[in-house]
PDB file of N, CA and C in Angstrom:
ATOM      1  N   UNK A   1       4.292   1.247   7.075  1.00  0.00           N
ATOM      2  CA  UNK A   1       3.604   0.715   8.238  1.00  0.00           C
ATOM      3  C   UNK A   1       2.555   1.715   8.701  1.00  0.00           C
ATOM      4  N   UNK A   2       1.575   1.467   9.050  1.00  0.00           N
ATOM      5  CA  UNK A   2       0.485   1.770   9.857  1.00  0.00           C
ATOM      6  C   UNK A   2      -0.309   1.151  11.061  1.00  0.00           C
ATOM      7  N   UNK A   3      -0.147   1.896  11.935  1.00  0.00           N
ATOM      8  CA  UNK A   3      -0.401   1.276  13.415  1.00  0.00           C
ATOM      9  C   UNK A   3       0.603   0.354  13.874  1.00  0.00           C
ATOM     10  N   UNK A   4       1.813  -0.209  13.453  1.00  0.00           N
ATOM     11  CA  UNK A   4       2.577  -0.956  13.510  1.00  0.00           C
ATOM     12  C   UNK A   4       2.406  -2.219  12.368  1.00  0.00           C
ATOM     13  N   UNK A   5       1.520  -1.696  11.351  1.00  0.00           N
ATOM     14  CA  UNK A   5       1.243  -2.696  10.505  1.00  0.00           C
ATOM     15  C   UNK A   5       1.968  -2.449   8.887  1.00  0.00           C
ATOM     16  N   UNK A   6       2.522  -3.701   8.392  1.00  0.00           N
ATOM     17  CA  UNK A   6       2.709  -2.877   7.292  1.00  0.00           C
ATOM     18  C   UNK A   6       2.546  -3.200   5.396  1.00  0.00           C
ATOM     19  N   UNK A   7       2.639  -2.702   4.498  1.00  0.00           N
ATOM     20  CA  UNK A   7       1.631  -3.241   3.664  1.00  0.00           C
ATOM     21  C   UNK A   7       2.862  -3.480   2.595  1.00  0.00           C
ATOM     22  N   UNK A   8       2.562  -3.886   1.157  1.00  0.00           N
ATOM     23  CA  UNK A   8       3.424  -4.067   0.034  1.00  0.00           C
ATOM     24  C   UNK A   8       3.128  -3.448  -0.926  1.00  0.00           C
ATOM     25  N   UNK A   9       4.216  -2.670  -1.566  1.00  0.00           N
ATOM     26  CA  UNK A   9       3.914  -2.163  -2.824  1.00  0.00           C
ATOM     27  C   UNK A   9       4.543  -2.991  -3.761  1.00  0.00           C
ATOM     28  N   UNK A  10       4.224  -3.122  -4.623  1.00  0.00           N
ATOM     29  CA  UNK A  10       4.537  -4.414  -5.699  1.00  0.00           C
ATOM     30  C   UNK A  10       4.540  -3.506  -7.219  1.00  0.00           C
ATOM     31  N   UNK A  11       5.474  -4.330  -7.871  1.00  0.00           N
ATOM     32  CA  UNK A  11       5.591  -3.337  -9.416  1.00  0.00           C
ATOM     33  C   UNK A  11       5.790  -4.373 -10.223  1.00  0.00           C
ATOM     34  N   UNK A  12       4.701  -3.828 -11.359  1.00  0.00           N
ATOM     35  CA  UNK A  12       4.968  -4.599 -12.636  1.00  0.00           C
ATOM     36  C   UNK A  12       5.657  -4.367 -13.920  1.00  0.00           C
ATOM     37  N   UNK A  13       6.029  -4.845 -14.954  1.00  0.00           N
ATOM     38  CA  UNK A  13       6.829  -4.629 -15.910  1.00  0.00           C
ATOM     39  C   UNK A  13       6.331  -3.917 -16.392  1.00  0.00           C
ATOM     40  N   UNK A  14       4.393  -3.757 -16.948  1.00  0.00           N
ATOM     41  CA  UNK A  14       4.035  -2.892 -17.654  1.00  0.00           C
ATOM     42  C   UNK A  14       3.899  -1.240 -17.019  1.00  0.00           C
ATOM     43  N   UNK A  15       4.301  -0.828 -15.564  1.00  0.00           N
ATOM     44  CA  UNK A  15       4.208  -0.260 -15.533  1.00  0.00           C
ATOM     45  C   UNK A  15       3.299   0.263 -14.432  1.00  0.00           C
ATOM     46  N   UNK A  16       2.885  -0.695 -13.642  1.00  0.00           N
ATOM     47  CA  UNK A  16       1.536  -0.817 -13.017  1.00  0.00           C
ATOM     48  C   UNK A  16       1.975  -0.787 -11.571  1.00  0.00           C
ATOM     49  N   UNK A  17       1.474  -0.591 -10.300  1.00  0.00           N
ATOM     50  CA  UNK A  17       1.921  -0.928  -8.781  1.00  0.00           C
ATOM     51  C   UNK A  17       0.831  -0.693  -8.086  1.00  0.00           C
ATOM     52  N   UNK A  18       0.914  -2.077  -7.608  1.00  0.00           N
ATOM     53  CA  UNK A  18      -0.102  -2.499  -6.531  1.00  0.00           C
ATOM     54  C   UNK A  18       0.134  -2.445  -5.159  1.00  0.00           C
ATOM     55  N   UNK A  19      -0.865  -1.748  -4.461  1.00  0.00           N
ATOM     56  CA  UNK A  19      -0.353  -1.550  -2.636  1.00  0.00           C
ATOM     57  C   UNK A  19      -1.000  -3.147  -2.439  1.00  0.00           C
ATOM     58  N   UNK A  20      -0.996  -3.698  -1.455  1.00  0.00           N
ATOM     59  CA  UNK A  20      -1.935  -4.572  -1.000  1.00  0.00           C
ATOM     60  C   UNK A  20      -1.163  -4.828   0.797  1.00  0.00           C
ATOM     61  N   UNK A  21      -2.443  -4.769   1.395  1.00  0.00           N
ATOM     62  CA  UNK A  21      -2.571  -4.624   2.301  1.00  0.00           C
ATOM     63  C   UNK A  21      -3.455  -5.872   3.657  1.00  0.00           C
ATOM     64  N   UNK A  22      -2.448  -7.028   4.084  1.00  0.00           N
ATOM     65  CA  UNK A  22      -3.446  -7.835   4.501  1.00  0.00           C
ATOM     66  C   UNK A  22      -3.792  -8.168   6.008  1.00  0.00           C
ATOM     67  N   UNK A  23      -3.568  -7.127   6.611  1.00  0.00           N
ATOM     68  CA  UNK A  23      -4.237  -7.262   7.828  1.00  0.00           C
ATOM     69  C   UNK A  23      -5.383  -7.434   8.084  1.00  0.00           C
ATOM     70  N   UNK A  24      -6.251  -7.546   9.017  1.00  0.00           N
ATOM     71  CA  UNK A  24      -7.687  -6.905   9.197  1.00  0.00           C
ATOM     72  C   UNK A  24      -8.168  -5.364   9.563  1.00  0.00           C
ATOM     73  N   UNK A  25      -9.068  -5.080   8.815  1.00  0.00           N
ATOM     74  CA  UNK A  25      -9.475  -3.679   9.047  1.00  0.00           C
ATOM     75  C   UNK A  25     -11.160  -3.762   9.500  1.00  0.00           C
ATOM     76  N   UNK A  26     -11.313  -3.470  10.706  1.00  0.00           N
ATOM     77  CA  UNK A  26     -12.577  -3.699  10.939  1.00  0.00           C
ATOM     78  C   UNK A  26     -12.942  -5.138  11.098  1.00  0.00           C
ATOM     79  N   UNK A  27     -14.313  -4.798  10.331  1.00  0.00           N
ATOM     80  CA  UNK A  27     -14.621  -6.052  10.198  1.00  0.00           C
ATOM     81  C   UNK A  27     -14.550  -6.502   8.446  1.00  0.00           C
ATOM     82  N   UNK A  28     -13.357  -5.769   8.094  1.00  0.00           N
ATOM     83  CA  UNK A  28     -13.268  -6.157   6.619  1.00  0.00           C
ATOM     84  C   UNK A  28     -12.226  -6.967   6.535  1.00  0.00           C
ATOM     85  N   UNK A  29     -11.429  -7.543   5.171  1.00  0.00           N
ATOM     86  CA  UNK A  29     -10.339  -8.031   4.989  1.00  0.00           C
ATOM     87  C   UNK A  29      -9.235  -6.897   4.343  1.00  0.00           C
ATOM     88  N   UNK A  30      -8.818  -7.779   3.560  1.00  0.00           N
ATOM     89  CA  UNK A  30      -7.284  -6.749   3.125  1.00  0.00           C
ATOM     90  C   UNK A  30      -7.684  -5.795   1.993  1.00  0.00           C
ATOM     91  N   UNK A  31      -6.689  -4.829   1.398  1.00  0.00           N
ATOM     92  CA  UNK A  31      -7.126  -3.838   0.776  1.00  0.00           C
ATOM     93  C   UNK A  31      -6.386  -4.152  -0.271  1.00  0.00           C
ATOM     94  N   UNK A  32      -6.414  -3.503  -1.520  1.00  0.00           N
ATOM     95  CA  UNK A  32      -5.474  -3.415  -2.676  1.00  0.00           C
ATOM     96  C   UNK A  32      -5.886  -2.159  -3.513  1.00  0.00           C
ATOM     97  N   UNK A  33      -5.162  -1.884  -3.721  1.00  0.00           N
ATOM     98  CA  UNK A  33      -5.164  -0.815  -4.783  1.00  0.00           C
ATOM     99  C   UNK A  33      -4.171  -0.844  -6.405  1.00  0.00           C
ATOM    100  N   UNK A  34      -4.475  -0.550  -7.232  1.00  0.00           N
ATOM    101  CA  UNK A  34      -3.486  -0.849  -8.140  1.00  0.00           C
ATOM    102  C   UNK A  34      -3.640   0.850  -9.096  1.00  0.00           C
ATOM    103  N   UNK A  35      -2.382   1.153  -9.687  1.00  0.00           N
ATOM    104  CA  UNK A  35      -2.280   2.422 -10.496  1.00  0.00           C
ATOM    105  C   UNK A  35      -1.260   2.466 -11.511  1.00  0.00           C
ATOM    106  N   UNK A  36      -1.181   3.518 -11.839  1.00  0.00           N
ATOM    107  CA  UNK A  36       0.173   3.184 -13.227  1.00  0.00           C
ATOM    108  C   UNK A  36       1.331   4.703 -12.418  1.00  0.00           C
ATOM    109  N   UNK A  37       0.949   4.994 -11.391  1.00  0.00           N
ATOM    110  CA  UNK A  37       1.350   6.564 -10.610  1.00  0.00           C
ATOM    111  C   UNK A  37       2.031   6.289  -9.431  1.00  0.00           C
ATOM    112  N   UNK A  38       3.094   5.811  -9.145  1.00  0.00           N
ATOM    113  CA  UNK A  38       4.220   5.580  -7.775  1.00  0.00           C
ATOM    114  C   UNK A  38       3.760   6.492  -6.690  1.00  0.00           C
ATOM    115  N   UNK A  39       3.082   7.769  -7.391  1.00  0.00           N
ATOM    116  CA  UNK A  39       3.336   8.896  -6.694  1.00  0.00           C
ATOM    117  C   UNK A  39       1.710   8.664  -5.821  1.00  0.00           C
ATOM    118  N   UNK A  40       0.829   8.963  -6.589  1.00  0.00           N
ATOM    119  CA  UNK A  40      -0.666   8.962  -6.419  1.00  0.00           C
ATOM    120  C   UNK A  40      -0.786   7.147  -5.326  1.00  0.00           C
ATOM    121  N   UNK A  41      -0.475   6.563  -5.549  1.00  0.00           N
ATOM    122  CA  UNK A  41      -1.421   5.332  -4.562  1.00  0.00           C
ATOM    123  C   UNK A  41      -0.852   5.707  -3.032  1.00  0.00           C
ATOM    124  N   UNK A  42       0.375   5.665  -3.126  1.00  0.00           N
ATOM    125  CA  UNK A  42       0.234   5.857  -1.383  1.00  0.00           C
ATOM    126  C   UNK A  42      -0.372   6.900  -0.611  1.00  0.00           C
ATOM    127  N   UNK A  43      -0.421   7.693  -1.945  1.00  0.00           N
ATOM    128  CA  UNK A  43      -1.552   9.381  -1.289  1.00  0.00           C
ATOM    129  C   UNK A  43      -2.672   8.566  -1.147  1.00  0.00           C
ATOM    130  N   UNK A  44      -3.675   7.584  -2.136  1.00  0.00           N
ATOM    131  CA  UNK A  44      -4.504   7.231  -2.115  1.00  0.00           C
ATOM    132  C   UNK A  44      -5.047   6.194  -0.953  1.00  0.00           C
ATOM    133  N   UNK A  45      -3.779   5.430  -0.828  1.00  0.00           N
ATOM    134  CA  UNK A  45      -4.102   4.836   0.216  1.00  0.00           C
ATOM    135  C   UNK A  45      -4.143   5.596   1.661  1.00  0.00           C
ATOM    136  N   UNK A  46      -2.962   6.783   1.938  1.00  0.00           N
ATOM    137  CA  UNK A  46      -3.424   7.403   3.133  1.00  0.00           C
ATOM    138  C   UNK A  46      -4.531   8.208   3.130  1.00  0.00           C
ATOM    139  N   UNK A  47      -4.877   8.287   2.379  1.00  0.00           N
ATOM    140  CA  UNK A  47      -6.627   9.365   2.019  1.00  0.00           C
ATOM    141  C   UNK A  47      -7.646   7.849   2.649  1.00  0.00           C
ATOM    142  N   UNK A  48      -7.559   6.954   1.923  1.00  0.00           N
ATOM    143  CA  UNK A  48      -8.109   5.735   2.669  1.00  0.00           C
ATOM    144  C   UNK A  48      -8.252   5.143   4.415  1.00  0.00           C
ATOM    145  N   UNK A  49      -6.909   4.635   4.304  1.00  0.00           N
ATOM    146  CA  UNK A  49      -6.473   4.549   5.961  1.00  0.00           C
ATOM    147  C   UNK A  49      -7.429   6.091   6.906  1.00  0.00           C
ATOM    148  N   UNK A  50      -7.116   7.263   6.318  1.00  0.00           N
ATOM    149  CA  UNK A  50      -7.855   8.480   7.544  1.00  0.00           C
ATOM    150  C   UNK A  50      -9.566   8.307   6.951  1.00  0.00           C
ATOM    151  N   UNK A  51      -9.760   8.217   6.158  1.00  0.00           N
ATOM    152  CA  UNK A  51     -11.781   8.275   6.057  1.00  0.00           C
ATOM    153  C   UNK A  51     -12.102   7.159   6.477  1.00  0.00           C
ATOM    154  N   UNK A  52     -11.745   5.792   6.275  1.00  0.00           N
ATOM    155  CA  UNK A  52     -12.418   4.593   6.524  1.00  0.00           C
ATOM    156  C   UNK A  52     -11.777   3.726   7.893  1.00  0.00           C
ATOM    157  N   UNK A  53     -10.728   4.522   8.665  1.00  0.00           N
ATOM    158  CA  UNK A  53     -10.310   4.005   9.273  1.00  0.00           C
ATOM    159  C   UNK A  53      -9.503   4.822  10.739  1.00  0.00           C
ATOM    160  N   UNK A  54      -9.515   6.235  10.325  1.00  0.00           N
ATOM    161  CA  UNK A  54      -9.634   7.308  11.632  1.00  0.00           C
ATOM    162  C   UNK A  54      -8.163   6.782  11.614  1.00  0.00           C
ATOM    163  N   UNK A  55      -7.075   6.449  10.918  1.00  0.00           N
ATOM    164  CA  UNK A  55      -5.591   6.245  11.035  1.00  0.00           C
ATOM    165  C   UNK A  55      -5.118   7.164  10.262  1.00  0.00           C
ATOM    166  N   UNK A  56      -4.351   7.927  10.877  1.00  0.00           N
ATOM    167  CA  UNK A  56      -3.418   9.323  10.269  1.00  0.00           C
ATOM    168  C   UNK A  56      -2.080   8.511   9.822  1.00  0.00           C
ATOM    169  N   UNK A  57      -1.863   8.913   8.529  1.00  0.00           N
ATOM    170  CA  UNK A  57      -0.263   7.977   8.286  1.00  0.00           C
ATOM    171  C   UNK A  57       0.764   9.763   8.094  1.00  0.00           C
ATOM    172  N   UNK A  58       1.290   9.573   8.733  1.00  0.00           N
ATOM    173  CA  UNK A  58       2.283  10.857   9.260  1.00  0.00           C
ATOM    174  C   UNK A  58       3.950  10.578   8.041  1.00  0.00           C
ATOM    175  N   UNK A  59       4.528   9.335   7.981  1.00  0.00           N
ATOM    176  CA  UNK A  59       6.050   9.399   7.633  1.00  0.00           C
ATOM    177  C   UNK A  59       5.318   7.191   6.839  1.00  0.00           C
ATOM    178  N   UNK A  60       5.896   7.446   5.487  1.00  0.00           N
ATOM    179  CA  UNK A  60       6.273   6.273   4.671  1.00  0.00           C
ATOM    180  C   UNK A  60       7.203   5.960   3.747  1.00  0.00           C
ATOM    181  N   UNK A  61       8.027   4.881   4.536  1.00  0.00           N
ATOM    182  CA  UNK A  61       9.410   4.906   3.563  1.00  0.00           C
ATOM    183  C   UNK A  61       9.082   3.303   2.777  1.00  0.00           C
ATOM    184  N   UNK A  62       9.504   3.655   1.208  1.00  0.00           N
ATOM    185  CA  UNK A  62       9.554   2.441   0.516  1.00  0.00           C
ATOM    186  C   UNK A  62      10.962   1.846   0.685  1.00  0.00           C
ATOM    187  N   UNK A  63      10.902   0.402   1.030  1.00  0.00           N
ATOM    188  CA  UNK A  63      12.254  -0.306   0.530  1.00  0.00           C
ATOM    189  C   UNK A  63      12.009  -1.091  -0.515  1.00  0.00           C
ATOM    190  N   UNK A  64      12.955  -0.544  -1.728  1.00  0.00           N
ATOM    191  CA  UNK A  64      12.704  -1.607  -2.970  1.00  0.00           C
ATOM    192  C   UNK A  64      13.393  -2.667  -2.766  1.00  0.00           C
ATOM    193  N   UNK A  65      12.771  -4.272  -3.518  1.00  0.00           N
ATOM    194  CA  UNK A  65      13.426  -5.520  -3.389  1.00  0.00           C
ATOM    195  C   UNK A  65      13.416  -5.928  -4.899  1.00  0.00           C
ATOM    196  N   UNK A  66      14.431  -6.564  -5.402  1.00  0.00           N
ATOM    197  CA  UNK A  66      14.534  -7.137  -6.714  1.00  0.00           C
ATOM    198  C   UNK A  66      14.949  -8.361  -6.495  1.00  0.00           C
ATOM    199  N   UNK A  67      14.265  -9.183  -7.469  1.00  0.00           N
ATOM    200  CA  UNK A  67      14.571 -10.709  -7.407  1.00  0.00           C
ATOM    201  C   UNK A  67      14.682 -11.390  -8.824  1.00  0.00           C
ATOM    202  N   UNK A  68      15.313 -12.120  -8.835  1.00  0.00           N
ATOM    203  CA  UNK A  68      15.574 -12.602 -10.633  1.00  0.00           C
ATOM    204  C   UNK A  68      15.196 -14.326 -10.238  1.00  0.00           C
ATOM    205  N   UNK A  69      13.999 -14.714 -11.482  1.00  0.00           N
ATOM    206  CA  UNK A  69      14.202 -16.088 -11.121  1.00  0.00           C
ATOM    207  C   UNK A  69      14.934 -16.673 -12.144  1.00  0.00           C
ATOM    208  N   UNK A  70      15.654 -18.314 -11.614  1.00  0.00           N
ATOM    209  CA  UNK A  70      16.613 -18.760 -12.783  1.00  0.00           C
ATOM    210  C   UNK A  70      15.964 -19.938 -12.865  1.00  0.00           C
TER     211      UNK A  70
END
Protein backbone atom coordinates (compact mmCIF):
# COMPACT_ATOMS: atom_id res chain seq x y z
CA UNK A 1 0.00 0.00 0.00
CA UNK A 2 0.82 3.51 -0.69
CA UNK A 3 -0.98 6.47 0.63
CA UNK A 4 -3.54 4.01 1.73
CA UNK A 5 -3.55 2.61 -1.71
CA UNK A 6 -2.60 -0.64 -2.72
CA UNK A 7 -1.17 -2.40 -5.77
CA UNK A 8 -0.68 -6.29 -7.09
CA UNK A 9 2.14 -8.23 -7.64
CA UNK A 10 1.26 -11.03 -9.91
CA UNK A 11 3.61 -14.11 -10.95
CA UNK A 12 3.99 -16.07 -13.84
CA UNK A 13 5.02 -19.62 -14.55
CA UNK A 14 7.83 -18.50 -16.73
CA UNK A 15 9.21 -16.72 -14.21
CA UNK A 16 8.14 -13.21 -14.76
CA UNK A 17 6.15 -10.63 -12.01
CA UNK A 18 4.18 -7.94 -12.71
CA UNK A 19 3.39 -4.95 -10.15
CA UNK A 20 0.31 -3.26 -11.54
CA UNK A 21 -1.03 -0.57 -10.02
CA UNK A 22 -4.65 0.97 -10.69
CA UNK A 23 -5.42 3.89 -8.99
CA UNK A 24 -5.05 7.34 -10.35
CA UNK A 25 -1.80 9.09 -10.25
CA UNK A 26 -2.05 12.58 -11.23
CA UNK A 27 -3.43 13.12 -14.07
CA UNK A 28 -2.24 9.71 -15.34
CA UNK A 29 -3.75 6.18 -15.14
CA UNK A 30 -2.38 2.97 -13.63
CA UNK A 31 1.17 1.78 -13.67
CA UNK A 32 2.71 -1.66 -14.44
CA UNK A 33 5.86 -2.85 -14.36
CA UNK A 34 6.95 -6.33 -15.25
CA UNK A 35 10.63 -8.20 -14.43
CA UNK A 36 12.02 -11.66 -14.08
CA UNK A 37 13.67 -10.13 -10.26
CA UNK A 38 11.05 -10.43 -7.05
CA UNK A 39 13.68 -8.47 -5.57
CA UNK A 40 14.37 -5.42 -8.08
CA UNK A 41 10.50 -4.27 -9.05
CA UNK A 42 9.30 -3.20 -5.81
CA UNK A 43 12.70 -1.23 -5.43
CA UNK A 44 11.71 -0.07 -8.85
CA UNK A 45 8.51 0.79 -8.22
CA UNK A 46 9.41 2.75 -4.91
CA UNK A 47 12.22 4.62 -6.90
CA UNK A 48 9.00 5.47 -9.08
CA UNK A 49 6.24 6.33 -6.52
CA UNK A 50 9.30 9.09 -4.81
CA UNK A 51 10.48 10.84 -8.44
CA UNK A 52 7.14 10.96 -10.18
CA UNK A 53 5.05 11.21 -7.37
CA UNK A 54 6.84 12.92 -4.07
CA UNK A 55 5.40 9.44 -2.16
CA UNK A 56 8.05 7.92 0.18
CA UNK A 57 7.12 4.09 0.55
CA UNK A 58 8.78 3.45 4.10
CA UNK A 59 7.48 -0.60 5.04
CA UNK A 60 5.95 -3.33 2.07
CA UNK A 61 4.63 -6.56 2.94
CA UNK A 62 3.73 -9.17 0.15
CA UNK A 63 0.79 -11.58 0.80
CA UNK A 64 1.06 -14.50 -1.55
CA UNK A 65 -2.36 -16.00 -3.00
CA UNK A 66 -2.57 -19.33 -4.93
CA UNK A 67 -5.44 -20.47 -6.87
CA UNK A 68 -5.92 -23.71 -8.93
CA UNK A 69 -8.53 -23.68 -11.66
CA UNK A 70 -10.63 -27.00 -12.17
Amino acid sequence: MADGRAIAVLSYAQGEYVTVDTHKHSENGSQVGVSNDIVRLPQWYKRIAQKHFNTTIRMCSLTWLSFKFE
